[in-house]
Protein backbone atom coordinates (compact mmCIF):
# COMPACT_ATOMS: atom_id res chain seq x y z
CA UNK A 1 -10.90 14.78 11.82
CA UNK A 2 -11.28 18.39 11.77
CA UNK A 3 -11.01 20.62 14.86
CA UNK A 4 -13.31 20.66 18.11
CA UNK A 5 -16.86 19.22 17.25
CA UNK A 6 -16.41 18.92 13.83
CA UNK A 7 -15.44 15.28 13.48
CA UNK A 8 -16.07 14.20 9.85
CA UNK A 9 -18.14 16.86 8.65
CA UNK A 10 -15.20 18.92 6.62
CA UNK A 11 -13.62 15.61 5.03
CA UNK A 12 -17.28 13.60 4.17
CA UNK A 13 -18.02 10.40 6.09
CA UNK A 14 -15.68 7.83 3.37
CA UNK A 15 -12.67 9.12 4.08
CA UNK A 16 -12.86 8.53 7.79
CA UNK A 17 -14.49 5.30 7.60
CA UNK A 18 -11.34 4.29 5.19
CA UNK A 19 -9.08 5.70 7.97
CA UNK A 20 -10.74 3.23 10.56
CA UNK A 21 -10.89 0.46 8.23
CA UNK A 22 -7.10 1.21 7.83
CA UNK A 23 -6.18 1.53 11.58
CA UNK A 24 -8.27 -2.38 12.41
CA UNK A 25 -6.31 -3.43 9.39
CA UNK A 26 -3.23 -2.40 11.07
CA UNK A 27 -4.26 -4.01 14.39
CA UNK A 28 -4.85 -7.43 12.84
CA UNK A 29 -1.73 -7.24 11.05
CA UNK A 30 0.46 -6.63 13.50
CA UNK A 31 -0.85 -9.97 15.21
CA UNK A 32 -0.66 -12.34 12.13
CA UNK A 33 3.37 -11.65 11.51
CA UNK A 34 5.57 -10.24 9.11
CA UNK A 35 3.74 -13.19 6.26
CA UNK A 36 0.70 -10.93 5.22
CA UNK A 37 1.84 -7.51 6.43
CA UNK A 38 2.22 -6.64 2.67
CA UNK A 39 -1.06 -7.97 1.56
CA UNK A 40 -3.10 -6.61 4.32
CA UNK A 41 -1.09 -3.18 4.00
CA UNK A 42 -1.41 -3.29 0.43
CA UNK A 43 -5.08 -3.95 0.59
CA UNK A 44 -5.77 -1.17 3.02
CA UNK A 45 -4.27 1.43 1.09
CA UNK A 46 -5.52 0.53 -1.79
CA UNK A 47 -8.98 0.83 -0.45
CA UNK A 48 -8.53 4.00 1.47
CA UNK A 49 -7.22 5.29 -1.76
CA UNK A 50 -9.67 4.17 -3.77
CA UNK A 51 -12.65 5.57 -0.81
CA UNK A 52 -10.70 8.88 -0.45
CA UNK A 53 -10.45 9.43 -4.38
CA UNK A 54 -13.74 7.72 -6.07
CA UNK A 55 -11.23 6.02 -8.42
CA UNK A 56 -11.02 2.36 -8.07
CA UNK A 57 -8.31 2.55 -10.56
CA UNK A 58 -6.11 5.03 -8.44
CA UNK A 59 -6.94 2.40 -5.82
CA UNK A 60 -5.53 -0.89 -7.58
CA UNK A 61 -2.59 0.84 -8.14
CA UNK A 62 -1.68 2.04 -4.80
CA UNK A 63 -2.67 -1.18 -3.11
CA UNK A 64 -0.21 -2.82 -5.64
CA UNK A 65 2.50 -0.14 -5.34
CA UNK A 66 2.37 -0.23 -1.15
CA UNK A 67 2.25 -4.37 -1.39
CA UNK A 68 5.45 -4.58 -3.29
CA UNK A 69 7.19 -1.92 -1.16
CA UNK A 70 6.15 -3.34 1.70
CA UNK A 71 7.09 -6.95 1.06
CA UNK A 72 10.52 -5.36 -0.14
CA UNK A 73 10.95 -3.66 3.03
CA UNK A 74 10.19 -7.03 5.27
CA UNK A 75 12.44 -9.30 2.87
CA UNK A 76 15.28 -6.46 3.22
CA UNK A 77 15.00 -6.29 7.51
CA UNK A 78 14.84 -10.07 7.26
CA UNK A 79 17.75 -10.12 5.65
CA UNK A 80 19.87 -7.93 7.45
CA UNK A 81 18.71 -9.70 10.66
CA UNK A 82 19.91 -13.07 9.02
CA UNK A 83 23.34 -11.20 7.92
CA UNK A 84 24.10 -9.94 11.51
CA UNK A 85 23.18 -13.36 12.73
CA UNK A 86 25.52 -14.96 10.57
CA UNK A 87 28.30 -12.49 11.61
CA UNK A 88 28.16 -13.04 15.19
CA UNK A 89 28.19 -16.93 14.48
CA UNK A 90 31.26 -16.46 12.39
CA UNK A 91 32.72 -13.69 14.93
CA UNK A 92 32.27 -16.36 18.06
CA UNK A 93 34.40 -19.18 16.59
CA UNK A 94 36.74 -16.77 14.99
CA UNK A 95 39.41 -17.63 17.57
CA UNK A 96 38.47 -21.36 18.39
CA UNK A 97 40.43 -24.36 17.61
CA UNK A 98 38.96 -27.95 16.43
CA UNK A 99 36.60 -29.50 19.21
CA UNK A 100 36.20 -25.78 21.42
CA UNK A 101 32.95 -24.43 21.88
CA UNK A 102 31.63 -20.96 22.39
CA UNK A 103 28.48 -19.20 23.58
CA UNK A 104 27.30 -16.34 20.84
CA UNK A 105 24.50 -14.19 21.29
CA UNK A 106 22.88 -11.07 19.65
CA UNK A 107 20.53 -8.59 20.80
CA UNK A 108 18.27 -6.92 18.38
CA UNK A 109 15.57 -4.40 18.79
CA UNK A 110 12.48 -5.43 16.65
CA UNK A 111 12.79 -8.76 17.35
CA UNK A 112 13.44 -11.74 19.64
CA UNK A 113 16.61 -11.99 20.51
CA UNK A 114 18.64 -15.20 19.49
CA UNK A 115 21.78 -16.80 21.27
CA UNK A 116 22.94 -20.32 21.08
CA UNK A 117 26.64 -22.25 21.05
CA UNK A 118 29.31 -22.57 18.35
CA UNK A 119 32.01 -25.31 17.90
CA UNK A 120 34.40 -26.01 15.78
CA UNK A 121 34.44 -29.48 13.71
CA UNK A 122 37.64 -28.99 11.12
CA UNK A 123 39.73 -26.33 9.58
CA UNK A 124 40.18 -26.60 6.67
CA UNK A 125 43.42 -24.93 5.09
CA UNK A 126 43.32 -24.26 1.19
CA UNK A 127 45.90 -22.28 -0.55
CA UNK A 128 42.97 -20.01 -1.78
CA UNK A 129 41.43 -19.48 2.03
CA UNK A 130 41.38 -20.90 5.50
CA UNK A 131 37.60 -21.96 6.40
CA UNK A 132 36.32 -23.61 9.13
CA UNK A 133 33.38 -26.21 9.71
CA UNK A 134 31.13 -25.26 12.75
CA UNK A 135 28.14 -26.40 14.62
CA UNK A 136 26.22 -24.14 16.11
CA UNK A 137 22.87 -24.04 17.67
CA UNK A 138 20.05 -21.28 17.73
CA UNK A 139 17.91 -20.58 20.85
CA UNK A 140 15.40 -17.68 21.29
CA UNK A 141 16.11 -16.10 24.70
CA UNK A 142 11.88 -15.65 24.85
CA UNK A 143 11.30 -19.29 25.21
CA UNK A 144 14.30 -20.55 28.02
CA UNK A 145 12.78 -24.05 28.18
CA UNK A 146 12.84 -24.94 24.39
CA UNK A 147 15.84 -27.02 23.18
CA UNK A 148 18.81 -25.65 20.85
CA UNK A 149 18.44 -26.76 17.49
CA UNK A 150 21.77 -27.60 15.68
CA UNK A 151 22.66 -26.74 12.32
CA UNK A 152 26.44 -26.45 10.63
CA UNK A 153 27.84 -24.40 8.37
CA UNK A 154 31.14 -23.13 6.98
CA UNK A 155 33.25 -19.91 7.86
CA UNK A 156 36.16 -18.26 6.33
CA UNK A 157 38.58 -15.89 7.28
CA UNK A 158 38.15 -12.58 4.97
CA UNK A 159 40.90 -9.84 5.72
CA UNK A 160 40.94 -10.35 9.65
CA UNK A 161 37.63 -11.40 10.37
CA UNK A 162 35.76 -14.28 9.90
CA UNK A 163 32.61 -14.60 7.38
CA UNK A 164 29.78 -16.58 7.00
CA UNK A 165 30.71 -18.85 3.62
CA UNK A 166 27.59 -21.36 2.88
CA UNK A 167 25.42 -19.97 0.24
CA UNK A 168 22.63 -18.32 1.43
CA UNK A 169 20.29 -15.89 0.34
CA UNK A 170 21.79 -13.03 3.11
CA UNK A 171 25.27 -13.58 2.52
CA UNK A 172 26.21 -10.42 0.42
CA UNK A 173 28.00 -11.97 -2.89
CA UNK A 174 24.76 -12.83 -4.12
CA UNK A 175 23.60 -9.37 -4.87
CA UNK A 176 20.80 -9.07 -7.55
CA UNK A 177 21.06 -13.00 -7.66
CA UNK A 178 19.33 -13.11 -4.60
């Protein structure tokens, strides 16, 4: 802090000391997961806060403000991530018939990413939409010797592409619901 040999002297020694608190925090955090990163983030803001102002009050507050916009911002990435996942499941066996299978993958930045098979088990053909029943099985590409696990699910056709159609918490007709 401060310029050349200054260090802490123009900011007092709390401030820093909250800063380095805040920076270990961090550290740790970004080893546990994406589970506490809004506790421990909301923690150490709300005690640098509280350090850098004298106000434990001021500090509660931002430590609870920085917790729930945190955790908001990891449910909404997790989310999308399930959403895209979802799409390229429902984009892979788009143009298979009963009993074909597919490989689908998807590449993402932040995380690991995920590939697996897709196969068609029935179409089912409703006046109201055409859906199909898949299979498909998730692999992370990060550990090669694990086994798929298998899951299905349903897909219909919306306009000219395919969507994901089980209920789930990232599939976007649940909006506020959710």
């Amino acid at each position: 802090m401060g310029f050349g040999r200054t260090r802490y002297r123009s900011l007092g020694w709390a401030p820093v000391k909250a800063l380095l608190m805040f920076c270990g925090v961090a550290c740790c955090a970004s080893v546990t997961g994406c589970a506490v990163v809004s506790d421990i983030s909301g923690a150490a803001a709300g005690i640098a806060a509280g350090t850098a102002t004298a106000n434990p009050a001021v500090g509660i507050g931002v430590g609870i403000t920085v917790k729930a916009a945190t955790r908001e911002a990891v449910t909404r990435l997790a989310r999308k991530q399930h959403n895209a996942e979802q799409d390229a499941i429902a984009a892979a066996a788009s143009d298979l018939r009963v009993g074909q299978t597919q490989d689908w993958s998807l590449d993402r930045k932040i995380v690991r990413d995920t590939h697996g098979e897709v196969r068609v088990l029935r179409i089912i053909k409703t006046p109201l939409a055409a859906c199909k029943e898949l299979a498909f099985s998730i692999a992370d590409k990060a550990e090669q010797n694990a086994p798929p696990v298998w899951y299905t699910t349903t897909a219909c056709r919306e306009g000219s592409r395919w969507k994901w159609a089980a209920a789930e918490p990232a599939v976007d007709r649940w909006g506020y619901l959710q």
